[in-house]
N, C-alpha and C. Protein backbone atom coordinates (compact mmCIF):
# COMPACT_ATOMS: atom_id res chain seq x y z
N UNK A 1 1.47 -17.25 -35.40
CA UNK A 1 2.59 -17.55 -34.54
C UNK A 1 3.16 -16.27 -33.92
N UNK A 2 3.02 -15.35 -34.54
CA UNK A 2 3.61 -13.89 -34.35
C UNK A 2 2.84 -13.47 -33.22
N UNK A 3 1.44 -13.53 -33.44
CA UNK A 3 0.91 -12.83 -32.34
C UNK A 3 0.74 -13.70 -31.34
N UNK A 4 1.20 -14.76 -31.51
CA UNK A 4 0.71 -15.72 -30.54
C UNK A 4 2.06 -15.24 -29.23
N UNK A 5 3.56 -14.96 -30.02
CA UNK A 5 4.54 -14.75 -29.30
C UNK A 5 4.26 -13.48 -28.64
N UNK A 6 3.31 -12.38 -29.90
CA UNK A 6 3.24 -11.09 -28.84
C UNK A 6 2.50 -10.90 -27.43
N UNK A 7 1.34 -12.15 -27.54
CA UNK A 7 0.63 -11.71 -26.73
C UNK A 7 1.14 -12.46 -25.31
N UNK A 8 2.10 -13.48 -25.65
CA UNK A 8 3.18 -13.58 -24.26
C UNK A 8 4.03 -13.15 -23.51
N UNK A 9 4.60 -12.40 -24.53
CA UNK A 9 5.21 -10.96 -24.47
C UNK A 9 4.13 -10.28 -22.98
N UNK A 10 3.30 -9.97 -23.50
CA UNK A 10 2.41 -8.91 -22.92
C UNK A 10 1.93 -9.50 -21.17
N UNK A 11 1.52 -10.87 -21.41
CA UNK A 11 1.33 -11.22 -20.48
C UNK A 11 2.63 -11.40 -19.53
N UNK A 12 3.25 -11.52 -20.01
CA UNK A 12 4.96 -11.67 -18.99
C UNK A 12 5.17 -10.18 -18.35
N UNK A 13 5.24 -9.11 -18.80
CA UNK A 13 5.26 -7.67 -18.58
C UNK A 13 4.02 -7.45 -17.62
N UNK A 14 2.94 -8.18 -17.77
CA UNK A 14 1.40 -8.13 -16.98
C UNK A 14 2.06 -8.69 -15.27
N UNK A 15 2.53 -9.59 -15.98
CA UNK A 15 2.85 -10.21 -14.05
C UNK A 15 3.95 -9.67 -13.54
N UNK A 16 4.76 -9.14 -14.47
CA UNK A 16 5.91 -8.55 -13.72
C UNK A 16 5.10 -6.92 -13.15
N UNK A 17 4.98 -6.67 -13.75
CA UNK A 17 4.12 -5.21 -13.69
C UNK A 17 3.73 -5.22 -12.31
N UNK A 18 2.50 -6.44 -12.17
CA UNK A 18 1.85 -7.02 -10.67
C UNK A 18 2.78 -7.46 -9.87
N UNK A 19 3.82 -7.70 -10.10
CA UNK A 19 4.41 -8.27 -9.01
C UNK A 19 5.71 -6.93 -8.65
N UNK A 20 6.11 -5.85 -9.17
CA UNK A 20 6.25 -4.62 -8.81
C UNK A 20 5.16 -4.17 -7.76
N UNK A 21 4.03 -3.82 -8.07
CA UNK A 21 3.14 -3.17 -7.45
C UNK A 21 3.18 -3.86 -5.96
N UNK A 22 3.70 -5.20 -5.77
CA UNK A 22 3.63 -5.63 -4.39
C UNK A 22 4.52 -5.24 -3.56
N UNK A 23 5.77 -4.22 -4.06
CA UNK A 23 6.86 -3.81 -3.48
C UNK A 23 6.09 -2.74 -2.73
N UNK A 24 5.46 -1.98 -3.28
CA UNK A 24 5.03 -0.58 -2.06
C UNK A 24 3.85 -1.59 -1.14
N UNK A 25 3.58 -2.29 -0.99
CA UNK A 25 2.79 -2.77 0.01
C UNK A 25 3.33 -3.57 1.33
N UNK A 26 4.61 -3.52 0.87
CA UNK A 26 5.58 -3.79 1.95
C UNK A 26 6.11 -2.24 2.89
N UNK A 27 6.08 -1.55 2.23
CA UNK A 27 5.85 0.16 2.74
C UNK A 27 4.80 0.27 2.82
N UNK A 28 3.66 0.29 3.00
CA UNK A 28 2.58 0.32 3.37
C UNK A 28 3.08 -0.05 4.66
N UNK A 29 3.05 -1.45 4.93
CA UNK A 29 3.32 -2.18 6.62
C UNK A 29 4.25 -1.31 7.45
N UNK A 30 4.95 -0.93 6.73
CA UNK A 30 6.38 -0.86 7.48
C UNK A 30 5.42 0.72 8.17
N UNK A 31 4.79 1.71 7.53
CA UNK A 31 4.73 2.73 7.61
C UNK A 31 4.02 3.24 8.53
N UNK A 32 2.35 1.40 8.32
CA UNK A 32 1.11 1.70 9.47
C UNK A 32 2.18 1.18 10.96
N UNK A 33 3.28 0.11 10.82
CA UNK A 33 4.09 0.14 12.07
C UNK A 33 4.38 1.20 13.06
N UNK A 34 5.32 2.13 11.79
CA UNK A 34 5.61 3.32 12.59
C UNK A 34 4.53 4.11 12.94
N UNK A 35 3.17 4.32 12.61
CA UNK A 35 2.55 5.28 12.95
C UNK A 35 2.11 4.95 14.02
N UNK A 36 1.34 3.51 13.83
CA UNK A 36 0.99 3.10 15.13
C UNK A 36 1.47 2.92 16.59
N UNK A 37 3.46 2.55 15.86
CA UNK A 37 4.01 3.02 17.74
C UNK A 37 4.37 4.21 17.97
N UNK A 38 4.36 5.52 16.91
CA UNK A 38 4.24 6.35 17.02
C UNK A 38 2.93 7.28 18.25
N UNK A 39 1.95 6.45 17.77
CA UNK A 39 0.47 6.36 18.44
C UNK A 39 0.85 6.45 19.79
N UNK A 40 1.36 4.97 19.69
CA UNK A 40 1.54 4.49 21.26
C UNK A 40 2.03 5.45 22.46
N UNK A 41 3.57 5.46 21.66
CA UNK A 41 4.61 6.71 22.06
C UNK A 41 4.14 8.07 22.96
N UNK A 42 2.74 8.31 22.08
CA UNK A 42 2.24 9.72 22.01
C UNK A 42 1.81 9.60 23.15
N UNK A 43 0.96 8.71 23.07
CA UNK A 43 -0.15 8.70 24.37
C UNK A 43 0.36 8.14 25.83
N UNK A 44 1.29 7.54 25.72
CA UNK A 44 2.06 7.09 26.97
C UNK A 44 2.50 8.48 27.35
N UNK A 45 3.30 8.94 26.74
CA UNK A 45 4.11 10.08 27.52
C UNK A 45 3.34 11.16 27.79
N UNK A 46 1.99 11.42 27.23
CA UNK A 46 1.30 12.44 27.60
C UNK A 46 -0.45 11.86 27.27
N UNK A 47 -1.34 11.62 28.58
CA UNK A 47 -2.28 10.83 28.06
C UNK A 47 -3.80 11.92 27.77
N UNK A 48 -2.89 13.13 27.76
CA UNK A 48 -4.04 14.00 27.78
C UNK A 48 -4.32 14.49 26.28
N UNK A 49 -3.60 13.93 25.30
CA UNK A 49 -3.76 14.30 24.24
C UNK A 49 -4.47 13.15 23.32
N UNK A 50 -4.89 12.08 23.77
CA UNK A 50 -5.13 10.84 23.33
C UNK A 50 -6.13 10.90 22.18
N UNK A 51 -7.31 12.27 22.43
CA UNK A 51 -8.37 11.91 21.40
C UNK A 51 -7.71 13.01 20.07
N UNK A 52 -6.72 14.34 20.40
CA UNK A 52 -6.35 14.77 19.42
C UNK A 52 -5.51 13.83 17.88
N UNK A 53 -4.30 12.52 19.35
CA UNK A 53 -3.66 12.00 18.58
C UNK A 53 -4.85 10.86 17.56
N UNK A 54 -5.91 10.71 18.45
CA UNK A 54 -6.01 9.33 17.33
C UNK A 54 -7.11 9.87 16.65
N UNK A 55 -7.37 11.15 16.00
CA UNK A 55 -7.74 11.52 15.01
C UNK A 55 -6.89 11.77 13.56
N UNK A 56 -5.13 12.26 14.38
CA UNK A 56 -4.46 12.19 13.01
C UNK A 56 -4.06 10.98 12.54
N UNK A 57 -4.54 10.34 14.12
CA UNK A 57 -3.39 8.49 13.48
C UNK A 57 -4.78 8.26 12.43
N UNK A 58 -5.58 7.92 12.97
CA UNK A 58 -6.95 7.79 11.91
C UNK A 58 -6.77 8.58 10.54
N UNK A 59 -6.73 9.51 10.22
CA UNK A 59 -6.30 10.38 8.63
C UNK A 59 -4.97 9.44 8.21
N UNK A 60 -3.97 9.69 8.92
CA UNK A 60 -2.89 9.18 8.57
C UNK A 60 -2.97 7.82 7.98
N UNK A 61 -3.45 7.02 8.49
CA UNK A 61 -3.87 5.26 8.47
C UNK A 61 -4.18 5.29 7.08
N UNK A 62 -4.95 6.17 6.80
CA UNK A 62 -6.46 6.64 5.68
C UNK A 62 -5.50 6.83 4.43
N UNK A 63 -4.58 7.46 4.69
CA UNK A 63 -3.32 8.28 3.28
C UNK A 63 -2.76 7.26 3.43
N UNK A 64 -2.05 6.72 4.30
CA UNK A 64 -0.86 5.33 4.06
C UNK A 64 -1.78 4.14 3.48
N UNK A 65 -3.07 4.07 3.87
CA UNK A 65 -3.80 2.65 3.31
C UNK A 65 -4.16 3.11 1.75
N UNK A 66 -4.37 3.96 1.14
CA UNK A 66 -4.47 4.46 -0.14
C UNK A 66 -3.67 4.33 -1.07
N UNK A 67 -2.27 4.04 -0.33
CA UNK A 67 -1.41 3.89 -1.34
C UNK A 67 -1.19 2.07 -2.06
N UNK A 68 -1.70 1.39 -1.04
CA UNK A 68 -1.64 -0.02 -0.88
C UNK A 68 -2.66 -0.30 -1.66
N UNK A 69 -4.00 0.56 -1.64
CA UNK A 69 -5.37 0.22 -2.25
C UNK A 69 -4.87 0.46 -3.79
N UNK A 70 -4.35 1.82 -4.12
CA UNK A 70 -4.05 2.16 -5.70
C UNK A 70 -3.01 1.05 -6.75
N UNK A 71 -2.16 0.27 -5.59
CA UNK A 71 -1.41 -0.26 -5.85
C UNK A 71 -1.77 -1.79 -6.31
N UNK A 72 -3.22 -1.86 -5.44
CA UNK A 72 -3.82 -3.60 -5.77
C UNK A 72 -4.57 -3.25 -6.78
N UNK A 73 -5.43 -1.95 -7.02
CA UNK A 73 -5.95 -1.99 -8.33
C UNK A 73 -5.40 -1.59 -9.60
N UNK A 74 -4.38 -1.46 -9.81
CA UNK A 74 -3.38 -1.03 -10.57
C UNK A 74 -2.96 -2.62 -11.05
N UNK A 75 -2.61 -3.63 -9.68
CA UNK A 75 -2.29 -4.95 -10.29
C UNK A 75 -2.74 -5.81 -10.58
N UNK A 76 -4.99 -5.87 -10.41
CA UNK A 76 -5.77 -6.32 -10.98
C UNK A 76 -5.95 -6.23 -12.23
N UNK A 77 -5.71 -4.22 -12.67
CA UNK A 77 -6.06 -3.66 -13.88
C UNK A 77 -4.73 -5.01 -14.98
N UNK A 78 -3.63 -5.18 -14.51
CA UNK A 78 -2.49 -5.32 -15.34
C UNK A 78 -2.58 -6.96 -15.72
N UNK A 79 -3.46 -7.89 -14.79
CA UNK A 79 -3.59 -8.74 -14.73
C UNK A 79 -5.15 -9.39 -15.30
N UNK A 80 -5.86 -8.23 -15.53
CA UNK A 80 -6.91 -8.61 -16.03
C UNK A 80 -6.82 -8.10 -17.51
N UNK A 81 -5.38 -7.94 -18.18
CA UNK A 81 -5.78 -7.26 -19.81
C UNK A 81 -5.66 -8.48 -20.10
């Protein structure tokens, strides 16, 4: 009975855990938003820089999507103990 309560315990902390991790993936969005009208921004007002800018938007995309990726396998890992 004991462990039966601990191991609900554990699983309750498992989904909360996962369902934290979905908070930075809402920053994720918010972040590829800004970069991308950032993007936009860039290249409207000056169109001669277009292939410099969308090499950093490209890196950039790359670091902001990483954080979203660490964050889903982090809430597989918590959900698969």
């Amino acid at each position: 009975m004991e462990n039966e309560v601990a191991q609900n315990a554990v699983n309750i902390y498992a989904y909360l855990g996962a369902g934290i991790c979905a908070v930075p993936m809402a920053a994720v969005a918010i972040g590829l938003a800004r970069l991308w009208t950032t993007l936009i921004e860039t290249v409207g007002r000056n169109p001669q820089v277009r292939k410099d800018v969308t090499m950093f938007g490209f890196i950039g995309m790359g670091s902001i999507e990483a954080v979203a990726l660490y964050m889903l396998i982090i809430a597989i890992l918590l959900l698969t103990m």
